[in-house]
Every structure is written in structure tokens, then in C-alpha cells.
N, C-alpha and C. Protein backbone atom coordinates (compact mmCIF):
# COMPACT_ATOMS: atom_id res chain seq x y z
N UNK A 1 -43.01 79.87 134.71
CA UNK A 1 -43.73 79.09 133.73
C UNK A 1 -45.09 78.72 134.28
N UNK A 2 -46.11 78.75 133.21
CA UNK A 2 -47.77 78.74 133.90
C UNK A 2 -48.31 78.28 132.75
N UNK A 3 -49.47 77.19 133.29
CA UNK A 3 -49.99 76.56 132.25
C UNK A 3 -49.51 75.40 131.39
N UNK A 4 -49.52 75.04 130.39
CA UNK A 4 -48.93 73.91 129.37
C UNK A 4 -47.78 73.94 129.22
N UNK A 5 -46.70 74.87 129.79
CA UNK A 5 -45.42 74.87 129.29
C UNK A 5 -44.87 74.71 130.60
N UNK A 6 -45.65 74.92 131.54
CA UNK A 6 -44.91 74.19 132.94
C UNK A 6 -44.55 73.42 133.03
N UNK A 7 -43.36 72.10 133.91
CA UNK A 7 -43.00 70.96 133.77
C UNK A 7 -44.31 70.14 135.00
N UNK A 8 -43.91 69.17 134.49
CA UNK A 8 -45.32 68.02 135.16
C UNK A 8 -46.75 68.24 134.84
N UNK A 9 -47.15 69.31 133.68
CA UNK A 9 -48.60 69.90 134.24
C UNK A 9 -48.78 69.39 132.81
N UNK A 10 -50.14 68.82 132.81
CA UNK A 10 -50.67 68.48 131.21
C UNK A 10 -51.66 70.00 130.89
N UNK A 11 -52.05 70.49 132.01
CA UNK A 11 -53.19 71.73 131.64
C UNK A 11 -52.84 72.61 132.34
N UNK A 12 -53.75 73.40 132.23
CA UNK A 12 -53.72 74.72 132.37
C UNK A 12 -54.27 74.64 134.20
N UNK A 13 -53.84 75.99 135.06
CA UNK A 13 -54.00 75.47 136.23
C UNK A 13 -55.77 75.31 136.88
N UNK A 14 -56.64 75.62 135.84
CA UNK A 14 -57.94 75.55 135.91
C UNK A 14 -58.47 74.21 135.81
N UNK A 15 -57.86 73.62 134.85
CA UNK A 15 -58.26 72.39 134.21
C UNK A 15 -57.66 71.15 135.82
N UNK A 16 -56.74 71.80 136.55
CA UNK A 16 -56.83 70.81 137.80
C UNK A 16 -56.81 71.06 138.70
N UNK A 17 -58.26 72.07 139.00
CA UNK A 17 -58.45 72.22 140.02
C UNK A 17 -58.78 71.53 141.77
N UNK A 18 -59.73 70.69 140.98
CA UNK A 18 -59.70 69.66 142.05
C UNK A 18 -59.11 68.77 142.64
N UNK A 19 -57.86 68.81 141.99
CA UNK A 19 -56.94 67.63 142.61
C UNK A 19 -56.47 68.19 144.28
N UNK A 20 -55.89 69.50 144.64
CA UNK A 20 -56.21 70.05 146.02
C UNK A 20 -56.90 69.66 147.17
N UNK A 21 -58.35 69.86 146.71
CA UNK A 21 -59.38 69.00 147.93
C UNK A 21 -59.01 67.44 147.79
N UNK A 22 -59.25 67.03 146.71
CA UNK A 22 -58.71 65.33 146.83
C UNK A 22 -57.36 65.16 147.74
N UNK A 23 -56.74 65.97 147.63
CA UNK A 23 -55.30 65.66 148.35
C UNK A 23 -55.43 65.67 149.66
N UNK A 24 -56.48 66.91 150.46
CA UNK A 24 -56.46 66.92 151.08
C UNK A 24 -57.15 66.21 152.03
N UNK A 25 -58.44 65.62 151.23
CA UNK A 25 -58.76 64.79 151.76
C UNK A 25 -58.44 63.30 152.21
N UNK A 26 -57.40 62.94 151.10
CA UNK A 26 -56.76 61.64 151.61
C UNK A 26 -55.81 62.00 152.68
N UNK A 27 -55.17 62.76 153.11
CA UNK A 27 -54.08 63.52 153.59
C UNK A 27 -55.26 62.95 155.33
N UNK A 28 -56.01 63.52 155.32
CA UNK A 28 -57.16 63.43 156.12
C UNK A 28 -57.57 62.32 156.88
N UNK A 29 -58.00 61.69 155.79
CA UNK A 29 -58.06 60.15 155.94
C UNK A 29 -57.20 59.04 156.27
N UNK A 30 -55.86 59.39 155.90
CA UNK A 30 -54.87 58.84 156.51
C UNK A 30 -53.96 59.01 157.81
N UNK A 31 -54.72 60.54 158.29
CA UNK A 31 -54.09 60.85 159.85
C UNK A 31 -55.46 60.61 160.45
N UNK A 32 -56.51 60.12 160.42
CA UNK A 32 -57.32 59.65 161.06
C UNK A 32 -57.21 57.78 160.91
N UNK A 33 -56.60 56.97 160.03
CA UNK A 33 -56.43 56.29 160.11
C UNK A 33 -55.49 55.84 161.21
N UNK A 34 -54.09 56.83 160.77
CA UNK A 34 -52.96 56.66 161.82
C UNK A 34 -53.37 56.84 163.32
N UNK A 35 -54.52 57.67 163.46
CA UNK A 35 -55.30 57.69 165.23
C UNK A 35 -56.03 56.14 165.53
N UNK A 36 -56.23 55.85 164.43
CA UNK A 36 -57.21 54.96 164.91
C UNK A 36 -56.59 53.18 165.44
N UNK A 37 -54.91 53.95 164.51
CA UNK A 37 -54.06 52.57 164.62
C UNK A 37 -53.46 52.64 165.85
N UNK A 38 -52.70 53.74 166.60
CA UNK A 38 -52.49 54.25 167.36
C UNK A 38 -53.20 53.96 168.68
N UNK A 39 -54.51 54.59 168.41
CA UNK A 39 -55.74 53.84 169.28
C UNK A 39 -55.70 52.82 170.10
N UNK A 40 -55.56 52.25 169.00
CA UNK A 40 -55.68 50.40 168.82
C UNK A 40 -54.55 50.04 169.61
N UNK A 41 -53.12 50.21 169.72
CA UNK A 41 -52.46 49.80 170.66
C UNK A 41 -52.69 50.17 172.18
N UNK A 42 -53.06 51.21 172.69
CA UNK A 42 -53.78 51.26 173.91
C UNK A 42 -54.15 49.80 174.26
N UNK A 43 -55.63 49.46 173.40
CA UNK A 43 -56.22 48.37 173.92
C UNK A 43 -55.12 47.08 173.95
N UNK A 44 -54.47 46.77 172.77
CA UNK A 44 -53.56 46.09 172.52
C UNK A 44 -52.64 45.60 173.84
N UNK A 45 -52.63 46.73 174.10
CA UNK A 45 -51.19 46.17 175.55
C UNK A 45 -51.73 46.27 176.35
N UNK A 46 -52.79 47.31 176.96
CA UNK A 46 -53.95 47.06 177.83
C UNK A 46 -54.69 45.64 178.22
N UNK A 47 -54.85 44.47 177.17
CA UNK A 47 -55.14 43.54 177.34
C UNK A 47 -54.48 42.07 177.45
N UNK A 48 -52.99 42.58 176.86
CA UNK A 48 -52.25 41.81 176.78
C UNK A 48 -51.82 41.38 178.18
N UNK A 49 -51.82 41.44 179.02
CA UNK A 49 -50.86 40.65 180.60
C UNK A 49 -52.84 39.77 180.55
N UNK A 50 -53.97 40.10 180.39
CA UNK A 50 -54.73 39.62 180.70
C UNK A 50 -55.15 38.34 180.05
N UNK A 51 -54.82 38.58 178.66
CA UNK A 51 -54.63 36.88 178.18
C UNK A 51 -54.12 35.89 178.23
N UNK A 52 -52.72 36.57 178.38
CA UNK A 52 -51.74 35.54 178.39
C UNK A 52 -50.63 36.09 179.78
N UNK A 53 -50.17 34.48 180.41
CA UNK A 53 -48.81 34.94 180.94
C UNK A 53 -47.48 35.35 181.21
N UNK A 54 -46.54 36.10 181.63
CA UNK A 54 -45.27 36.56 181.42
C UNK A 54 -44.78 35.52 180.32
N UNK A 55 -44.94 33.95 180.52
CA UNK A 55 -43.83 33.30 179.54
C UNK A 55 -44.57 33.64 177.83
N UNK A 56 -45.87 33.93 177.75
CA UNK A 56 -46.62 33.70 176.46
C UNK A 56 -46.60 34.72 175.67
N UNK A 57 -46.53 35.88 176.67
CA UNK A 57 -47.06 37.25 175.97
C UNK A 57 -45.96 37.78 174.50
N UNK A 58 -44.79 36.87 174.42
CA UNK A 58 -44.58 37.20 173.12
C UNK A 58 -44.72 36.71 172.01
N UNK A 59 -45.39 35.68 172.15
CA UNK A 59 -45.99 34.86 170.96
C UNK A 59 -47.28 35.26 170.53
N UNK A 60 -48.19 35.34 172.06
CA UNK A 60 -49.21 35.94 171.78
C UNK A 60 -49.33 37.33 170.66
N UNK A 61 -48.43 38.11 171.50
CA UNK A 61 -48.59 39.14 170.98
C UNK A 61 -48.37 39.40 169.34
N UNK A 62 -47.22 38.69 169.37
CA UNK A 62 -46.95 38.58 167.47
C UNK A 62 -47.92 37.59 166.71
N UNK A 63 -48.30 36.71 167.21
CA UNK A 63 -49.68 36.88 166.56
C UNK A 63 -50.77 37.18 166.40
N UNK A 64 -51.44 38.09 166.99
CA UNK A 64 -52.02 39.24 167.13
C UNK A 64 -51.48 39.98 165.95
N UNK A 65 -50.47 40.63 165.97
CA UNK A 65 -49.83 41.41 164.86
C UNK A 65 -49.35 40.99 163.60
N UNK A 66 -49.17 39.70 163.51
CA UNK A 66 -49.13 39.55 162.29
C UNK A 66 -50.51 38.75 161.71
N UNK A 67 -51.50 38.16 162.45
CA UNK A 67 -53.38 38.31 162.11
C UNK A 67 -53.85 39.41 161.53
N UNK A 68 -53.39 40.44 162.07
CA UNK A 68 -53.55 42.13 161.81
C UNK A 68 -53.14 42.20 160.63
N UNK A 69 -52.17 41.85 160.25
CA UNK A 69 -51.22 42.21 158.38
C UNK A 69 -51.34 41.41 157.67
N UNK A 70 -51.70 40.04 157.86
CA UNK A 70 -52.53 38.72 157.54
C UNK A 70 -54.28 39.50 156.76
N UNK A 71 -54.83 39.66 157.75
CA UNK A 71 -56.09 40.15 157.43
C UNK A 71 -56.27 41.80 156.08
N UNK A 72 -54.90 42.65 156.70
CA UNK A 72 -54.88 43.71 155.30
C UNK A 72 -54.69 43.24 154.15
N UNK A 73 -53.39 42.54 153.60
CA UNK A 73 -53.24 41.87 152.82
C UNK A 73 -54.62 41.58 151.96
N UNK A 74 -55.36 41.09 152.18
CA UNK A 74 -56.08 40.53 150.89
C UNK A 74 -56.91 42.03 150.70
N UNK A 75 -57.16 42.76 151.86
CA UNK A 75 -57.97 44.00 151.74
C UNK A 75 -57.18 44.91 150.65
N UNK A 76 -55.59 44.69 150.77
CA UNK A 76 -55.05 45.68 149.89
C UNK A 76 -54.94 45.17 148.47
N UNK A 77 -54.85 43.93 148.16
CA UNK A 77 -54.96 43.17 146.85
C UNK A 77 -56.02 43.56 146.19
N UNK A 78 -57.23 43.90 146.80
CA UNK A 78 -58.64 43.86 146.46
C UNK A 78 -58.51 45.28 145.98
N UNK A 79 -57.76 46.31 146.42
CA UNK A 79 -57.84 47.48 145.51
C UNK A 79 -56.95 47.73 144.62
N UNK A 80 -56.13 46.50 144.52
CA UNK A 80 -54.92 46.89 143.52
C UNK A 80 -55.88 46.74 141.96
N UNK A 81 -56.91 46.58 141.54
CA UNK A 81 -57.31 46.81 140.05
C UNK A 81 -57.48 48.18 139.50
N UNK A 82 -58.01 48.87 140.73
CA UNK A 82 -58.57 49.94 141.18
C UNK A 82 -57.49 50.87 140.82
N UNK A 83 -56.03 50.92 140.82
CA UNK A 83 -54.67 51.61 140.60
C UNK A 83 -55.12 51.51 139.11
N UNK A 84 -55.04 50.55 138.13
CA UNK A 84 -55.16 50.75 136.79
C UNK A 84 -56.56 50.76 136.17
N UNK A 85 -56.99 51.59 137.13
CA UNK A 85 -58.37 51.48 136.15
C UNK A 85 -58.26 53.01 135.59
N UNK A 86 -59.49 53.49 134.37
CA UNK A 86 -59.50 54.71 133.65
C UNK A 86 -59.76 55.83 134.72
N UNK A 87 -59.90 55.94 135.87
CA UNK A 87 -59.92 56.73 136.42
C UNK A 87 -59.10 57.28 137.19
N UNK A 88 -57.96 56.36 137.18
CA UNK A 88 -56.79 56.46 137.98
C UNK A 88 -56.02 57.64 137.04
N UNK A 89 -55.84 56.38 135.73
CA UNK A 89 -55.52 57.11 134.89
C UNK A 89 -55.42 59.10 134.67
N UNK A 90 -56.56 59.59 134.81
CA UNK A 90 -57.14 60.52 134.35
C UNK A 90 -57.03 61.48 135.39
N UNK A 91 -57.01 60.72 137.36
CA UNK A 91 -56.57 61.40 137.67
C UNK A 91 -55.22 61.58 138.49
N UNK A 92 -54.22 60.78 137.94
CA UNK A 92 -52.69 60.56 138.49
C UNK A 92 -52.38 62.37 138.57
N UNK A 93 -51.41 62.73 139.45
CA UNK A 93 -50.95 63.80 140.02
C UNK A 93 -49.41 63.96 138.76
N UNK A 94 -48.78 62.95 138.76
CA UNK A 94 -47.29 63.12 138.28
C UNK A 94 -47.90 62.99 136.43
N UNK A 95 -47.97 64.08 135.74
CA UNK A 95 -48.16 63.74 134.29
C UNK A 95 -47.74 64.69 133.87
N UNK A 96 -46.15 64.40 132.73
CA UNK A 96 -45.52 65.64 132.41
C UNK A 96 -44.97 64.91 131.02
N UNK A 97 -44.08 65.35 130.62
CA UNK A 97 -42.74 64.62 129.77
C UNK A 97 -41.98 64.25 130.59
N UNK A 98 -41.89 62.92 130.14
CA UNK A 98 -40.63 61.73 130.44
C UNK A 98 -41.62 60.70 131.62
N UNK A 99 -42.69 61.59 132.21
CA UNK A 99 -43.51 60.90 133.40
C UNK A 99 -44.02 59.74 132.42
N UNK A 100 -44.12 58.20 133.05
CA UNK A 100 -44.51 57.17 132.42
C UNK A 100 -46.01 56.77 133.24
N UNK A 101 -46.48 56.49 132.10
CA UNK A 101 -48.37 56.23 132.66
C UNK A 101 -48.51 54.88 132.98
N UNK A 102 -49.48 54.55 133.78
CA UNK A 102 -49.65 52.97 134.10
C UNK A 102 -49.81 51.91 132.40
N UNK A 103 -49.44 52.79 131.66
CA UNK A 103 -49.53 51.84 130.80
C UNK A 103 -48.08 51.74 130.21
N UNK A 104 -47.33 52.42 130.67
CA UNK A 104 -45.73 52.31 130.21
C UNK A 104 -45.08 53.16 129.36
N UNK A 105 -46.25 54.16 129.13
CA UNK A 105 -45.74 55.27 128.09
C UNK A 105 -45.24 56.17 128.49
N UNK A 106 -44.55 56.84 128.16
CA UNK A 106 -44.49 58.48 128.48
C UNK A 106 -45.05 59.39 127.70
N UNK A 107 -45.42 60.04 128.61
CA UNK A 107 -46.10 61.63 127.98
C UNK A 107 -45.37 62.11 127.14
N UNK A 108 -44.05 62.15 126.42
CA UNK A 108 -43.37 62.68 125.49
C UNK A 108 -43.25 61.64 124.50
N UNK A 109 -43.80 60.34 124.32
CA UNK A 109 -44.03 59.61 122.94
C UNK A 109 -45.61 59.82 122.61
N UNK A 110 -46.45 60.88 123.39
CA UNK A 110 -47.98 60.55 122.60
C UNK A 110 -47.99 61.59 121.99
């Protein structure tokens, strides 16, 4: 099956083409993220005996880490509008029959 009668596909395989590079680029962006988090523990334990002493270093350390998820938090709130906006819309990956859109519909009641 190819084209409009495929399952999940609203078009034809021309009409989404670009979703590929987009993929791959977040794909991208998120294993360079994962280096950079990764990274980050190096220094993390690297510095840790230097701040604090044997009795502290586990308090210290968890807060450190939860400052860290403290501080994403509002960063990730701040893009949650960004999920329902018209562009999300337009370019969501999963859009077929029975698939439900951020607005609660499915593609087989429009």
C-alpha cells in the first residue's frame, strides 16, 4: 500500500518529505545533548570530594541534582504551548484513522 491508502499516512509520500531530515535532526540533537549530560558528570564527581566532606557529599550531591531538575522544569513548561500550537499540528508524524489530534479528534470523524 502507497500513498493515501496507506495506514498512518494523510499524503502521498512526496507531500512528506521533509519530515526525514527533521527526524534526523532531532535524533541529533538529542545524542549531543545526552554527551553533553554525560559530560557534565565528569565535572560533577570530579568536584565533588572538593566541596564537601565524606559526611556531606550526599546531601550535597542531591542537591546539586535535584537544582539541576528544579531549574529544567520551568524550561520545559515554557515549551509546553509550543506542543499545541498550528504548527505542531501540521507537522505531527502519527496522522492516520483512529490517530487522535491535539485537539481530540480523530482523523476518521473529519
Amino acid at each position: 500500500m502507497r500513498g493515501k491508502d496507506a495506514p498512518g499516512m494523510d499524503g502521498a509520500p512526496e507531500e512528506r518529505r521533509g519530515e526525514r531530515p527533521r527526524a534526523v535532526g532531532g535524533m541529533a540533537l538529542h545524542m549531543l545533548a545526552q554527551f553533553g549530560y554525560v559530560g557534565s558528570l565528569v565535572f560533577h564527581n570530579a568536584f565533588l570530594p572538593m566541596l564537601s566532606g565524606a559526611e556531606e557529599r550526599d546531601r550535597v550531591s542531591a542537591l546539586g541534582t535535584g537544582l539541576g531538575y528544579a531549574a529544567g522544569v520551568p524550561l520545559a513548561l515554557w515549551r509546553v504551548p509550543e506542543l499545541n500550537s498550528a504548527r505542531a499540528r501540521e507537522t505531527r508524524v502519527a496522522s492516520g484513522p483512529g490517530v487522535p489530534d491535539p485537539g481530540g479528534r480523530c482523523s476518521a470523524d473529519r
